[in-house]
Protein backbone atom coordinates (compact mmCIF):
# COMPACT_ATOMS: atom_id res chain seq x y z
CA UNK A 1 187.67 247.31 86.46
CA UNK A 2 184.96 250.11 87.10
CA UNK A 3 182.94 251.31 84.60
CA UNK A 4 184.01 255.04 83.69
CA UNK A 5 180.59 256.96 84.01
CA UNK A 6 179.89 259.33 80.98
CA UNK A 7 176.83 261.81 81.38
CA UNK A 8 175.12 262.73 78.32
CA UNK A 9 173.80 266.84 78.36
CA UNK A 10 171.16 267.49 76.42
CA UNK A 11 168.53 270.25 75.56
CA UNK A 12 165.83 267.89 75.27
CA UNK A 13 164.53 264.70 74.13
CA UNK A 14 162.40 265.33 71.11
CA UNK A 15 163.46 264.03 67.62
CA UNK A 16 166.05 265.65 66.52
CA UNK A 17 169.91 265.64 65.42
CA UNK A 18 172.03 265.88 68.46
CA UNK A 19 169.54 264.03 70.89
CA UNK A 20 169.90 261.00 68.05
CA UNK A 21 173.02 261.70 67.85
CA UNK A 22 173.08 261.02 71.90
CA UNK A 23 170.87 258.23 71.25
CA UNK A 24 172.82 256.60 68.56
CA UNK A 25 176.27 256.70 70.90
CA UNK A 26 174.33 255.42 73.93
CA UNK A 27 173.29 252.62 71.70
CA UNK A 28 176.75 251.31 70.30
CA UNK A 29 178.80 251.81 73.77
CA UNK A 30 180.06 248.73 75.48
CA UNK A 31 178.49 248.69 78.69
CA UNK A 32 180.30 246.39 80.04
CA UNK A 33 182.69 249.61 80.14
CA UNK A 34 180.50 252.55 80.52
CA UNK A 35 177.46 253.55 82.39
CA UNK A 36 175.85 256.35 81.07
CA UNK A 37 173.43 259.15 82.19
CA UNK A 38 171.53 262.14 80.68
CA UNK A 39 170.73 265.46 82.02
CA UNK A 40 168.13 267.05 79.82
CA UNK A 41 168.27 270.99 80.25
CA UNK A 42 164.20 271.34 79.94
CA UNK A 43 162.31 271.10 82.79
CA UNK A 44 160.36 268.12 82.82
CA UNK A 45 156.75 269.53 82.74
CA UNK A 46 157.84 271.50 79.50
CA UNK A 47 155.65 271.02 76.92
CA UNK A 48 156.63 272.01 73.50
CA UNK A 49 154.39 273.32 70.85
CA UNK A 50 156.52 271.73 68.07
CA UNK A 51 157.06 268.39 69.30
CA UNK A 52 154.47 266.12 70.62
CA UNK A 53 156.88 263.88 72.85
CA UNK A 54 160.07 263.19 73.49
CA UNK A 55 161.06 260.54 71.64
CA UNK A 56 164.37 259.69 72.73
CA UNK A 57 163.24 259.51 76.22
CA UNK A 58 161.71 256.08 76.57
CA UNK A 59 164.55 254.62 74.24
CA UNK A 60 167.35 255.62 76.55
CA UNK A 61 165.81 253.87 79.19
CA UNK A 62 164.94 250.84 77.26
CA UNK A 63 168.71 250.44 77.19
CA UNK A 64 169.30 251.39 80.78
CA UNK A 65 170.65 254.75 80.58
CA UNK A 66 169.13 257.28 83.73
CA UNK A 67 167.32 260.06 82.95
CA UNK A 68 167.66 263.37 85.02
CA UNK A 69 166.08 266.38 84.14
CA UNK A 70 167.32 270.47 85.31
CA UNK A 71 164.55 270.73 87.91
CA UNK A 72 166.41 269.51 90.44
CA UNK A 73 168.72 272.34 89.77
CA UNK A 74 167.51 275.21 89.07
CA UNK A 75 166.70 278.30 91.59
CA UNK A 76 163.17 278.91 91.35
CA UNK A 77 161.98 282.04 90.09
CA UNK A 78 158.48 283.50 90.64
CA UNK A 79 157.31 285.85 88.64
CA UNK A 80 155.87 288.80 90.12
CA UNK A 81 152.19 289.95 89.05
CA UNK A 82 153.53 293.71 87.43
CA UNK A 83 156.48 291.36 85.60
CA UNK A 84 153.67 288.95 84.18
CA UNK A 85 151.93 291.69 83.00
CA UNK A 86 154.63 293.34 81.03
CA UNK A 87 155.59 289.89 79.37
CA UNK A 88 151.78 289.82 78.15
CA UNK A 89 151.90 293.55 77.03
CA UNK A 90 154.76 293.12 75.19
CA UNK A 91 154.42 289.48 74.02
CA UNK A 92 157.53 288.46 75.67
CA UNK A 93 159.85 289.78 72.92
CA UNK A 94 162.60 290.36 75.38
CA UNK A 95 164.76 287.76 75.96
CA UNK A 96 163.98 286.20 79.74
CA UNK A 97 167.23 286.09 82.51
CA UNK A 98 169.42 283.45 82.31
CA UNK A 99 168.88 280.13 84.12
CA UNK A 100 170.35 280.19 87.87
CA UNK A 101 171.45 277.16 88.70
CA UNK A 102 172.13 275.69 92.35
CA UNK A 103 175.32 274.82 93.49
CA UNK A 104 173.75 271.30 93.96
CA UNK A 105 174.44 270.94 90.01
CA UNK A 106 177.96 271.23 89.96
CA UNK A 107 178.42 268.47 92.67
CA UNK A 108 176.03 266.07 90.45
CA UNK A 109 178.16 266.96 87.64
CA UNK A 110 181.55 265.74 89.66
CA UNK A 111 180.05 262.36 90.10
CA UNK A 112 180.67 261.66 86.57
CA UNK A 113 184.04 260.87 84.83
CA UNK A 114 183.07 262.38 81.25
CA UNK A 115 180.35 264.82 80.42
CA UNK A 116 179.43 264.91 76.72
CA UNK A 117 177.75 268.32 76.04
CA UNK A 118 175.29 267.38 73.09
CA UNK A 119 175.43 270.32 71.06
CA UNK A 120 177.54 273.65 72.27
CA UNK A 121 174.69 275.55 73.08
CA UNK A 122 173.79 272.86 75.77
CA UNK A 123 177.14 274.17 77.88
CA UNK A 124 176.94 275.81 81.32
CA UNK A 125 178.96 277.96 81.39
CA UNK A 126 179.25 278.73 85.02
CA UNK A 127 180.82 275.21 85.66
CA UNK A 128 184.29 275.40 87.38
CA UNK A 129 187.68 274.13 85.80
CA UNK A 130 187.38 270.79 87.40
CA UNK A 131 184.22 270.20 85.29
CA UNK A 132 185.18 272.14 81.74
CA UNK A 133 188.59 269.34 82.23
CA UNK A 134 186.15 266.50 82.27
CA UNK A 135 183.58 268.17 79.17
CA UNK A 136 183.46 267.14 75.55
CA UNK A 137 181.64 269.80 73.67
CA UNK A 138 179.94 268.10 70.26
CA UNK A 139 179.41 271.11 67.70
CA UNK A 140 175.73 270.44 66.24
CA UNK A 141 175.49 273.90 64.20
CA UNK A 142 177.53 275.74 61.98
CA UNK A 143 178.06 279.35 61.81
CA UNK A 144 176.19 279.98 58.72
CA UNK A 145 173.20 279.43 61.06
CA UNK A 146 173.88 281.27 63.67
CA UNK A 147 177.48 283.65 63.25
CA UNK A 148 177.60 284.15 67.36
CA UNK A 149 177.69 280.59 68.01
CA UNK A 150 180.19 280.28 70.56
CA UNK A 151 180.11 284.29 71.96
CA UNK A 152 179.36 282.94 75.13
CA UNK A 153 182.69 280.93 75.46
CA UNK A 154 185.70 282.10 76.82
CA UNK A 155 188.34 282.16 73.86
CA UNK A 156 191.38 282.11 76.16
CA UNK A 157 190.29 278.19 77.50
CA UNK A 158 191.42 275.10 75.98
CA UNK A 159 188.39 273.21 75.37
CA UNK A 160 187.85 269.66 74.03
CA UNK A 161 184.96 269.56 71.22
CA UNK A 162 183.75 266.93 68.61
CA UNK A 163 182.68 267.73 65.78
CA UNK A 164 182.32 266.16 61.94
CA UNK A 165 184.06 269.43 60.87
CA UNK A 166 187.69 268.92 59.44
CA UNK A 167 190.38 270.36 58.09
CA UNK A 168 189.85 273.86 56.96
CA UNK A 169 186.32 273.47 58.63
CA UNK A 170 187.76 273.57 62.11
CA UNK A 171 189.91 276.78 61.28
CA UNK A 172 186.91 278.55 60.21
CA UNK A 173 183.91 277.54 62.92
CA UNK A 174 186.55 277.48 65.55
CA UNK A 175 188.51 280.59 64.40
CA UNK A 176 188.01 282.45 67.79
CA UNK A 177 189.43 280.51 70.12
CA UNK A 178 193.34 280.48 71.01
CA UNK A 179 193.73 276.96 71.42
CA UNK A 180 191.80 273.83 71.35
CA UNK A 181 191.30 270.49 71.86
CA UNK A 182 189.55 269.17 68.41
CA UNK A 183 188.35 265.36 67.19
CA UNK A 184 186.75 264.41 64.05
CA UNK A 185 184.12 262.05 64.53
CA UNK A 186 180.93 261.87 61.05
CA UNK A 187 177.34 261.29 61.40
CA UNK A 188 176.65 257.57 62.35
CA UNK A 189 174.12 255.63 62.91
CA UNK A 190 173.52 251.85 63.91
CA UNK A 191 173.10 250.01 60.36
CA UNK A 192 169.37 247.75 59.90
CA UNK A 193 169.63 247.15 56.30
CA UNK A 194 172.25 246.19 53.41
CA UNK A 195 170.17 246.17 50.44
CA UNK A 196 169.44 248.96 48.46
CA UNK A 197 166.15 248.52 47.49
CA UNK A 198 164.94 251.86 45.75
CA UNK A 199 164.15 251.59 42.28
CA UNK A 200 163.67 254.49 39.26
CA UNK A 201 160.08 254.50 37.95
CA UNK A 202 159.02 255.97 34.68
CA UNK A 203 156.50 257.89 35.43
CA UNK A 204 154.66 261.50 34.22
CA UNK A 205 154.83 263.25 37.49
CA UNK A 206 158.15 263.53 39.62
CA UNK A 207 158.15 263.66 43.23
CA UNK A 208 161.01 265.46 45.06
CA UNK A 209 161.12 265.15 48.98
CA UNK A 210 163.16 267.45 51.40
CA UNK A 211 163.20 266.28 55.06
CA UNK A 212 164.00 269.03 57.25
CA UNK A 213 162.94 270.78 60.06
CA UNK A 214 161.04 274.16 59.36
CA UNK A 215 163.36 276.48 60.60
CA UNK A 216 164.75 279.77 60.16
CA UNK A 217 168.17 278.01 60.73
CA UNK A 218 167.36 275.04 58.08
CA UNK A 219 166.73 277.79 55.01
CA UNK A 220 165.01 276.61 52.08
CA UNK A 221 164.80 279.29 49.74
CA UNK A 222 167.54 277.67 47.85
CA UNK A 223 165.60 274.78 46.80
CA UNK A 224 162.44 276.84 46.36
CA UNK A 225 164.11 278.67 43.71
CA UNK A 226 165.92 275.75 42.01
CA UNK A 227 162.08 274.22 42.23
CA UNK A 228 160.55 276.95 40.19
CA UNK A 229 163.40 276.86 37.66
CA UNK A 230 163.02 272.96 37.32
CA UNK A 231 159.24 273.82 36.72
CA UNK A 232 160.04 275.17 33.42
CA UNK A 233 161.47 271.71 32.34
CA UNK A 234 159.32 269.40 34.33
CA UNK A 235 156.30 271.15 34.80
CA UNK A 236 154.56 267.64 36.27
CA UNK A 237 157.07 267.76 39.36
CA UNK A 238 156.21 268.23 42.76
CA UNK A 239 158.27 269.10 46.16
CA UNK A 240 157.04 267.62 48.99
CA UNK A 241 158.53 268.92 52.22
CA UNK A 242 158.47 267.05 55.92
CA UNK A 243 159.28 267.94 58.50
CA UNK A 244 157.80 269.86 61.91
CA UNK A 245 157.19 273.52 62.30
CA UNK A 246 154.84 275.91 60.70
CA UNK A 247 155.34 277.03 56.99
CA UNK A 248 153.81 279.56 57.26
CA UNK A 249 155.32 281.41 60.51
CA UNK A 250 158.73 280.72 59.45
CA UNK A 251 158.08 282.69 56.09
CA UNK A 252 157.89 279.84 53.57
CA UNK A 253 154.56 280.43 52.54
CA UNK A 254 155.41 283.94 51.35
CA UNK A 255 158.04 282.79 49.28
CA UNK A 256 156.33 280.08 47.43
CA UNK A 257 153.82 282.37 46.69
CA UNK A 258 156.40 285.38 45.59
CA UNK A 259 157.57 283.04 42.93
CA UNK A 260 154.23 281.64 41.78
CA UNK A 261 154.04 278.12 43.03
CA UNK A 262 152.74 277.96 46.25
CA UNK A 263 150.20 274.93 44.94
CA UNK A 264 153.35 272.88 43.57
CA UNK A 265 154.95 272.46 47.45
CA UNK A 266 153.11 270.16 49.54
CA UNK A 267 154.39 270.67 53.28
CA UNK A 268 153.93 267.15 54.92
CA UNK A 269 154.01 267.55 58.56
CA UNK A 270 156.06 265.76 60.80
CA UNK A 271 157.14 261.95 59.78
CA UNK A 272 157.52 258.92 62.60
CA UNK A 273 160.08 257.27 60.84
CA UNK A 274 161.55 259.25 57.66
CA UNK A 275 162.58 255.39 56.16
CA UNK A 276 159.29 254.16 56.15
CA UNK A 277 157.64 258.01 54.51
CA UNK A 278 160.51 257.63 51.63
CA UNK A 279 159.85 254.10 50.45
CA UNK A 280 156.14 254.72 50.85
CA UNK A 281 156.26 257.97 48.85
CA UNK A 282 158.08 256.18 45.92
CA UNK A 283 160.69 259.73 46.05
CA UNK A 284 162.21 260.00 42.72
CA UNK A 285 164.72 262.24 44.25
CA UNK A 286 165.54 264.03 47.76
CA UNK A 287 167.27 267.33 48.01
CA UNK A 288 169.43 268.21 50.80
CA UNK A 289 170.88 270.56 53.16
CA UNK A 290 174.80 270.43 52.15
CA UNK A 291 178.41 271.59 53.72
CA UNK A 292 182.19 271.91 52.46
CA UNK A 293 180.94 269.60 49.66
CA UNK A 294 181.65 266.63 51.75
CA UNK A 295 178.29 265.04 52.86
CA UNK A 296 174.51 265.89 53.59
CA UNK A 297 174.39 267.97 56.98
CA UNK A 298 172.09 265.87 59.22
CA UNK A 299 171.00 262.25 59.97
CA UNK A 300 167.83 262.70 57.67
CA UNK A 301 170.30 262.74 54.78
CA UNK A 302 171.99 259.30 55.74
CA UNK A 303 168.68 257.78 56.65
CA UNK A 304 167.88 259.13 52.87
CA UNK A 305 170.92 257.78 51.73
CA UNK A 306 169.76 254.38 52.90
CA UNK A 307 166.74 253.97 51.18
CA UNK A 308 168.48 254.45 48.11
CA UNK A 309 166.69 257.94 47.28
CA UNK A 310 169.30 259.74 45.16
CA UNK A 311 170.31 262.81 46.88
CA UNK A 312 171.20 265.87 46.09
CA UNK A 313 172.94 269.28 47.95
CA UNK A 314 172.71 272.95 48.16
CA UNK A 315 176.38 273.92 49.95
CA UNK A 316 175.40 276.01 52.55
CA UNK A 317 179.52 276.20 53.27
CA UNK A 318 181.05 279.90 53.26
CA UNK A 319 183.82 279.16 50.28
CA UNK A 320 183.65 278.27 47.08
CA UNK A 321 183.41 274.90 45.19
CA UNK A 322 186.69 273.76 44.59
CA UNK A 323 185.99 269.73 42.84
CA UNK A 324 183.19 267.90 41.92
CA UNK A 325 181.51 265.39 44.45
CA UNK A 326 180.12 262.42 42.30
CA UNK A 327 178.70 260.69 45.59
CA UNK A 328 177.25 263.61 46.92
CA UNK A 329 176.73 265.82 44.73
CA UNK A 330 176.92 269.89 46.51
CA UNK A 331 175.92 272.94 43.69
CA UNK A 332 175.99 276.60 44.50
CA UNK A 333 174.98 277.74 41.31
CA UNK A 334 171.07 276.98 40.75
CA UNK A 335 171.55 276.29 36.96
CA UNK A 336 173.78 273.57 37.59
CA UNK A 337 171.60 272.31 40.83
CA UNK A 338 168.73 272.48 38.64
CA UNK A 339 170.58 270.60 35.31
CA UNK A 340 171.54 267.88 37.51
CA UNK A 341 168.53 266.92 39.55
CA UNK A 342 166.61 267.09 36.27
CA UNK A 343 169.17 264.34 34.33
CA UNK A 344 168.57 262.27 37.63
CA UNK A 345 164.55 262.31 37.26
CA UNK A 346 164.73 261.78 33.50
CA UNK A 347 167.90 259.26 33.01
CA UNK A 348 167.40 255.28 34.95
CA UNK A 349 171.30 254.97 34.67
CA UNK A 350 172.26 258.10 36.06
CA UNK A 351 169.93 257.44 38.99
CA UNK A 352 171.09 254.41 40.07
CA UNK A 353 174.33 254.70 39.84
CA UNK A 354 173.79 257.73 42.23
CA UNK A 355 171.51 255.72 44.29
CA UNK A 356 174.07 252.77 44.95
CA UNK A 357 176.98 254.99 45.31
CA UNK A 358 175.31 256.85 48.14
CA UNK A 359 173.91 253.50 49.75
CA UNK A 360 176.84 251.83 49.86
CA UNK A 361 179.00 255.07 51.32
CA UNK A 362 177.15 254.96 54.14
CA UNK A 363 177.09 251.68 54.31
CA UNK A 364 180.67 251.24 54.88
CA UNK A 365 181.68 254.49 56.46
CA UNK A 366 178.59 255.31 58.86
CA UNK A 367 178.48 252.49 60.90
CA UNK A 368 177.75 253.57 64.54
CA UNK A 369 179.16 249.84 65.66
CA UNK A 370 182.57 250.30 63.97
CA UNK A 371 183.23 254.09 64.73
CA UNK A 372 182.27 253.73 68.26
CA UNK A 373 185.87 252.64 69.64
CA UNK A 374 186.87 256.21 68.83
CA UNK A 375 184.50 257.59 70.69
CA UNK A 376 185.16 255.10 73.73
CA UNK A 377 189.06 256.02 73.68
CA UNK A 378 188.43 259.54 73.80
CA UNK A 379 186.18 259.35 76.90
CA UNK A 380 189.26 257.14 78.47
CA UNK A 381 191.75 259.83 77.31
CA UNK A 382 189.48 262.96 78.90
CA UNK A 383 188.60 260.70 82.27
CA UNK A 384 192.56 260.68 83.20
CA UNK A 385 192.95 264.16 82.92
CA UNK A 386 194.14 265.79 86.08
């Protein structure tokens, strides 16, 4: 039997949620079954003044997956010396043309059986039928970070996307298009521990830890507020925040120091390995992006989640709380967000049972290895499509 050949799309390589998410598929597939490729849409002398490598890269190929990058394809476009000029007058505020692609791209993207779009900003548009028949667009954002999300598409085609959105989710992110193609499929990840080995320490000072990226898409001023409420009750608490990007240039700074604690959040930088930074830290809690009061919104929460950290979220979700979510907990009201952090930093009981509820969720429902036959069905399903 020949291996169906799947093509992974991504816009880059660095550390972050869909290229894991990429990563974390390419991992559990049976290879025996599939071979798999990536097209990265940077250009492979890109250099990015966020990230310092790409991560993902050298893992993919440690597992034997080919990496290609949009070079190859793209028409090349030289600047002329009065169009350089204007982009340095007016610090290049206005939006550059749109990638032109050769017509060499759409026959490298008929060799493959399957092409997973990694996030649907990562889709060409321009591709023919014959290659939107083959796609699988996964959904990595939500409108509440950006509203014109899928603009771009046309409404009228039946696409195929993947998404961790469900139920009343779908009818809402997808609510422009006519008809779709939709599968449920969670955050997963490939499982290295089963012991929950975070403990609750007494202790004067309280450390909180939000692992983000710093972006005007991630918003914290949420949690910044909550913080300086929590102050009044725990004045020997601090919020440590990791994650890439500059506090100051995404306006974080300026709020911190519009409510009066600028000195009580430490902004940590970007961590290696988010595991090792939380058990290290000794975190008495983490605080988390939330949606639909279901689970955290990102990997970062699961890796969280399995450390044992207690966790807790700010429902970034359009409609109101409707129940109470005793394994992971999602506020919209900063009195209660505040109440309830503060009983897990003060009470042992209330943090552990927290702590083991979220460990073993994840444990048992976010295992890359046993949710990966979905995934390899679907490909099988969308390769026989005609």
């Amino acid at each position: 039997m020949n291996k169906l050949n799947v093509l992974f799309v991504v816009g880059a390589l660095h550390k972050a949620g869909a290229e894991r998410f990429a990563y974390e598929i390419d991992l559990a597939l049976n290879k025996e079954k599939f071979k798999t490729s990536i097209l990265c849409l940077q250009q492979e002398q890109h250099t990015s003044a966020t990230w310092s490598s790409r991560y993902y890269e050298d893992k993919h190929k440690a597992i034997g997956t080919n990496i290609l990058y949009i070079d190859a394809f793209l028409e090349s476009h030289k600047t002329t010396r009065l169009e350089r000029i204007f982009h340095k007058l007016t610090k290049r505020k206005f939006k550059k043309a749109k990638e032109k692609y050769k017509s060499n791209l759409i026959s490298y993207l008929n060799e493959f059986d399957v092409i997973h779009w990694m996030g649907e900003y990562t889709f060409i548009h321009q591709v023919p039928t014959a290659i939107k028949k083959k796609s699988l667009i996964h959904s990595m954002c939500a409108k509440f970070q950006v509203p014109a999300l899928y603009d771009e598409y046309d409404f009228e085609y039946p696409y195929q996307f993947i998404s961790g959105f469900h139920n009343e989710e779908i009818k809402f992110e997808y609510s422009q298009f006519k008809n779709i193609s939709h599968t449920y499929f969670p955050l997963a990840l490939k499982m290295h521990q089963n012991e929950n080995k975070w403990k609750y320490v007494s202790s004067e000072t309280k450390k909180i830890g939000i692992f983000t990226r710093l972006d005007k898409n991630k918003p914290l001023d949420p949690f910044f507020y909550a913080f300086h409420l929590l102050l009044d009750t725990i004045p020997n608490c601090e919020l440590h925040v990791f994650g890439n990007g500059d506090p100051k240039a995404e306006g974080m700074i300026a709020y911190l120091d519009r409510l009066g604690i600028v000195d009580k959040v430490i902004f940590r930088g970007h961590q290696e390995d988010i595991v090792v930074t939380a058990t290290t830290e000794h975190l008495d809690l983490s605080w988390f992006q939330g949606y639909n009061n279901r689970t955290p919104a990102g990997f970062a929460g699961l890796d969280i989640c399995l450390t044992g950290t207690p966790l807790v979220c700010w429902d970034f979700y359009s409609k109101p709380l409707d129940f109470f979510n005793g394994v992971y907990p999602h506020f919209k009201n900063l009195n209660q967000f505040v109440n309830f952090s503060s009983a897990i930093l003060n009470n042992k009981n209330d943090a552990e049972e927290l702590s083991n509820a979220q460990f073993q969720d994840v444990l048992q429902n976010r295992d890359m290895d046993k949710l990966i036959p979905e995934v390899e069905e679907l490909y099988v399903k969308i390769s026989q499509i005609k």
